[in-house]
C-alpha atoms as a PDB file:
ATOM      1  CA  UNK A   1       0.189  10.093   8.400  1.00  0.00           C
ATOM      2  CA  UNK A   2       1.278  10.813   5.226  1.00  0.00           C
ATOM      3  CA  UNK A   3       2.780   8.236   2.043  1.00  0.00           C
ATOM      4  CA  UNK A   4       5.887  10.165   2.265  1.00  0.00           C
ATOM      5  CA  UNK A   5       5.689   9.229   6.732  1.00  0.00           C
ATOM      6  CA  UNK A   6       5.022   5.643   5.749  1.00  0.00           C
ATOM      7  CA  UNK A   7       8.075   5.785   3.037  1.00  0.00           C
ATOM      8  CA  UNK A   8      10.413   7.349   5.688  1.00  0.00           C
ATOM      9  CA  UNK A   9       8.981   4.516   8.487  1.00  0.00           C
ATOM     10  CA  UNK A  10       9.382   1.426   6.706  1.00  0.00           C
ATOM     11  CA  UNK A  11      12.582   2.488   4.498  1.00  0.00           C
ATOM     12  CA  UNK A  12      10.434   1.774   1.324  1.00  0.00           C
ATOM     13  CA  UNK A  13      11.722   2.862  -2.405  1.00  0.00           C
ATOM     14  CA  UNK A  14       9.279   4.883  -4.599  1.00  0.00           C
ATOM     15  CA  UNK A  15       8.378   3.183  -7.847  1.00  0.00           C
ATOM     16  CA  UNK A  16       5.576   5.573  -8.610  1.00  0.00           C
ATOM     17  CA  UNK A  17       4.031   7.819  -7.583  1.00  0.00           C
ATOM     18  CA  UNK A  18       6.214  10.183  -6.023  1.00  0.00           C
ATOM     19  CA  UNK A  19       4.297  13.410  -7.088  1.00  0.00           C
ATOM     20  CA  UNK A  20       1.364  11.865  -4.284  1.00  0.00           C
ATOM     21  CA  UNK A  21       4.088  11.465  -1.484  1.00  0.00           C
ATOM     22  CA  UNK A  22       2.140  14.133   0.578  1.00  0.00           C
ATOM     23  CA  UNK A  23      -1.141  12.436   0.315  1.00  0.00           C
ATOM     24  CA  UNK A  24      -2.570  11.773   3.982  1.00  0.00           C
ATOM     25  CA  UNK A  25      -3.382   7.791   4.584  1.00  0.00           C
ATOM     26  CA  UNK A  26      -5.957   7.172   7.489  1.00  0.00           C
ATOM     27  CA  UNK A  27      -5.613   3.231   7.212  1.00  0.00           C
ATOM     28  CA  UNK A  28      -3.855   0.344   6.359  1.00  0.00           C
ATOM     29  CA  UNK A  29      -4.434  -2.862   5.520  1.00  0.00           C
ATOM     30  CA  UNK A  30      -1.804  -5.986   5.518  1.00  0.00           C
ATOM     31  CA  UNK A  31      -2.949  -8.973   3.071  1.00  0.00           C
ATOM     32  CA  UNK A  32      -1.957 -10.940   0.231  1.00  0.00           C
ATOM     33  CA  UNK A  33      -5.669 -12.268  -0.228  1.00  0.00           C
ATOM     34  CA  UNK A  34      -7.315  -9.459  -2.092  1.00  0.00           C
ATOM     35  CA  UNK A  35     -10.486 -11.134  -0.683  1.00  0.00           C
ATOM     36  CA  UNK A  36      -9.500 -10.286   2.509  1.00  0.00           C
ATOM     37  CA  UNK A  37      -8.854  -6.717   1.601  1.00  0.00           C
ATOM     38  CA  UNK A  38     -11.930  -6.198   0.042  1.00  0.00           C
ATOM     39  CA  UNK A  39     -13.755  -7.282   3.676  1.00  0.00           C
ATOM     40  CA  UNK A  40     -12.899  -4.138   5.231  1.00  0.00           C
ATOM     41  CA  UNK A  41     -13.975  -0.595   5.215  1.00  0.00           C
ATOM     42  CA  UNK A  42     -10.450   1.650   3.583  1.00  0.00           C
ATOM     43  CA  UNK A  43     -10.521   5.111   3.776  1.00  0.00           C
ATOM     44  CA  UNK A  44      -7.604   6.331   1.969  1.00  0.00           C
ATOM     45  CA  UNK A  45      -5.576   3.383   3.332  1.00  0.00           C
ATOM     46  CA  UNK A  46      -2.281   2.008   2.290  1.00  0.00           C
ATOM     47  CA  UNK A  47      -1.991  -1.436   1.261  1.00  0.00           C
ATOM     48  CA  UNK A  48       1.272  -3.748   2.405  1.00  0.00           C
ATOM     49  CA  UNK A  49       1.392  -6.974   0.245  1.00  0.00           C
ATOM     50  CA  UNK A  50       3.518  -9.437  -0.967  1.00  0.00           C
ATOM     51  CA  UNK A  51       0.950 -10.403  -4.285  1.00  0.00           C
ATOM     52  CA  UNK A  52       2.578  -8.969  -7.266  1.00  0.00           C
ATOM     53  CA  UNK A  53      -0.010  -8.912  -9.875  1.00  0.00           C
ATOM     54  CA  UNK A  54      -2.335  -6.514 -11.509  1.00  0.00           C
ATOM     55  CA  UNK A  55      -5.762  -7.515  -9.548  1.00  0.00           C
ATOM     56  CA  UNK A  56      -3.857  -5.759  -6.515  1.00  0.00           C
ATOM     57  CA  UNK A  57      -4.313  -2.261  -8.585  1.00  0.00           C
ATOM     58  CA  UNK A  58      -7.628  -2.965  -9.623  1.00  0.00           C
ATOM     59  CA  UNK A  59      -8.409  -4.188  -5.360  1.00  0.00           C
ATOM     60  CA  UNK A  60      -7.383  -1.043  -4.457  1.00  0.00           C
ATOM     61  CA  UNK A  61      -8.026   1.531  -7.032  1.00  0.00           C
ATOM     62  CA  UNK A  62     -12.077  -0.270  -5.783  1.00  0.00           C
ATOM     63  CA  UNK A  63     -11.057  -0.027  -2.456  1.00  0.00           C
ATOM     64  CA  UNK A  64      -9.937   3.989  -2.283  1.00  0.00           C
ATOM     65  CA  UNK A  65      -6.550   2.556  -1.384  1.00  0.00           C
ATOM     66  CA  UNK A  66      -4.134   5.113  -2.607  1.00  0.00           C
ATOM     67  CA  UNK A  67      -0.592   3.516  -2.117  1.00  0.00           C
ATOM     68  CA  UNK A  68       0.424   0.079  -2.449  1.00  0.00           C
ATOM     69  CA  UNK A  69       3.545  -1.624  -0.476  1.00  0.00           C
ATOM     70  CA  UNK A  70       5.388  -4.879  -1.841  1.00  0.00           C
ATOM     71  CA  UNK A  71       7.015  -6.070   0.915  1.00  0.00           C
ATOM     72  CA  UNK A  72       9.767  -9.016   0.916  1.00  0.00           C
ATOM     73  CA  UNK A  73      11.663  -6.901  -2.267  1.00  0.00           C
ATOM     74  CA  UNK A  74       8.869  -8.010  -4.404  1.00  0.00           C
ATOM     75  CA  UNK A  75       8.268  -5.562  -7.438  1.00  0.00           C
ATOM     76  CA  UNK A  76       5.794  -4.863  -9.665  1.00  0.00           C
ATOM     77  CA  UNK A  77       5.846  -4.994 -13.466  1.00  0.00           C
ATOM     78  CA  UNK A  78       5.788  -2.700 -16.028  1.00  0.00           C
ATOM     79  CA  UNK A  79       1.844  -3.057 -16.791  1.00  0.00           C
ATOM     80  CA  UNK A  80       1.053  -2.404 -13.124  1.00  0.00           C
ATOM     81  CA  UNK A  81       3.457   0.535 -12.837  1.00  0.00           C
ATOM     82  CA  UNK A  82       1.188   2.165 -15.902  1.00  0.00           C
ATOM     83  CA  UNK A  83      -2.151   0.931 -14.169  1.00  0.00           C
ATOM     84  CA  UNK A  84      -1.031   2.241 -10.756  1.00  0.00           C
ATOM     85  CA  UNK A  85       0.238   5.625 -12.614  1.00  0.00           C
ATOM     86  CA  UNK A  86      -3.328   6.056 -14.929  1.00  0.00           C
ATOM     87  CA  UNK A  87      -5.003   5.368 -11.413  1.00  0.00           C
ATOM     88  CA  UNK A  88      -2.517   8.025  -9.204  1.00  0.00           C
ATOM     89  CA  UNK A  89      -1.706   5.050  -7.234  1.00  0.00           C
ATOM     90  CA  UNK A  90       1.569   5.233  -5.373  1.00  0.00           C
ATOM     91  CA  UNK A  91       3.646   2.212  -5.824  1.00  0.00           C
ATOM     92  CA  UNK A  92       6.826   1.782  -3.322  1.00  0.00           C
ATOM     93  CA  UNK A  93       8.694  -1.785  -2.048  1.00  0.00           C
ATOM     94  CA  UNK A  94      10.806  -2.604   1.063  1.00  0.00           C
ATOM     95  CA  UNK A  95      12.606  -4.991   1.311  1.00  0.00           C
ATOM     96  CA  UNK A  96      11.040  -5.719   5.344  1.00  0.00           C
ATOM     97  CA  UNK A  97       8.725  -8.873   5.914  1.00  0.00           C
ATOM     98  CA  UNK A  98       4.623  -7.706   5.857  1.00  0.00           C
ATOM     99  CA  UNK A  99       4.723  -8.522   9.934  1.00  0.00           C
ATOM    100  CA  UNK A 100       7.811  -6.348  10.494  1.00  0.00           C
ATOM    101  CA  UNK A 101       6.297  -3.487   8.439  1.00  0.00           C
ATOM    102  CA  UNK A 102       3.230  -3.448   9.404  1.00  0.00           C
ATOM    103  CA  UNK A 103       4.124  -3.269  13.449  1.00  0.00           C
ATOM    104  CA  UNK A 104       6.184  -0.420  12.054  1.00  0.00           C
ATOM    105  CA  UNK A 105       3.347   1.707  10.806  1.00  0.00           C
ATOM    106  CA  UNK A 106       1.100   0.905  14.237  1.00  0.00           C
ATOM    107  CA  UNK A 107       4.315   1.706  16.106  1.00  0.00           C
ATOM    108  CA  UNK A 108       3.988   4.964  14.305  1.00  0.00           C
ATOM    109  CA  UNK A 109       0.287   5.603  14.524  1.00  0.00           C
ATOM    110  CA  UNK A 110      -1.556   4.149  11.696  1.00  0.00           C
ATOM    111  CA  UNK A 111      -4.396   1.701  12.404  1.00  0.00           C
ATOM    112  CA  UNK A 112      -6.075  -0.960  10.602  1.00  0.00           C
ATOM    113  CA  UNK A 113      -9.983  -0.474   9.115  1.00  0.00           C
ATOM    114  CA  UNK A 114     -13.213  -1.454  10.415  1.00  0.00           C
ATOM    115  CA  UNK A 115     -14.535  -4.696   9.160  1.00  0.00           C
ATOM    116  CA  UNK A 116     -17.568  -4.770   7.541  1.00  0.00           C
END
């Protein structure tokens, strides 16, 4: 699946990024405990979070995570939108619930990582 297939699936607004849209994603990961993200294996996986702070960029640019999804309309500031750009980190926010968007994206395909 691609960013721009996740965009399309969970009606999600680019905030960064957009020059990456075509990027393939084999993962993703749902989790606003960075801890918890960092227990499983990504593999150019897409994050879906409602934690709006700059520890999310630094989790995932770690992580090979290579796009980033507030959920619940939550949206990032202007210091993360320059970390996720330096760090060609796709940034995009819907306005859907993590549970709803997430059962979107399996709906569609895309599967969760192995745990360590």
């Amino acid at each position: 699946m691609t960013i721009r297939e996740v965009k399309d699936t969970i009606g999600a607004r680019v905030i960064c990024g957009e020059e990456y849209l075509d990027r393939e994603v084999h993962t993703a990961c749902g989790s606003d405990m960075m801890s918890d993200v960092l227990a499983f294996l990504k593999d150019q996986a897409v994050l879906l979070t409602g934690l709006c702070n700059p520890q999310v960029i630094r989790t995932a640019e770690m992580m090979d995570i290579i796009c980033i999804v507030f959920v619940r309309g939550k949206k990032p500031d202007e210091m993360m939108i320059e970390l996720a750009n330096e760090k060609e980190i796709v940034l995009m926010e819907t306005g859907h619930r993590m549970f709803s968007a997430c059962g979107m994206l399996y709906e569609k395909g895309l599967r969760g990582g192995a745990s360590y």
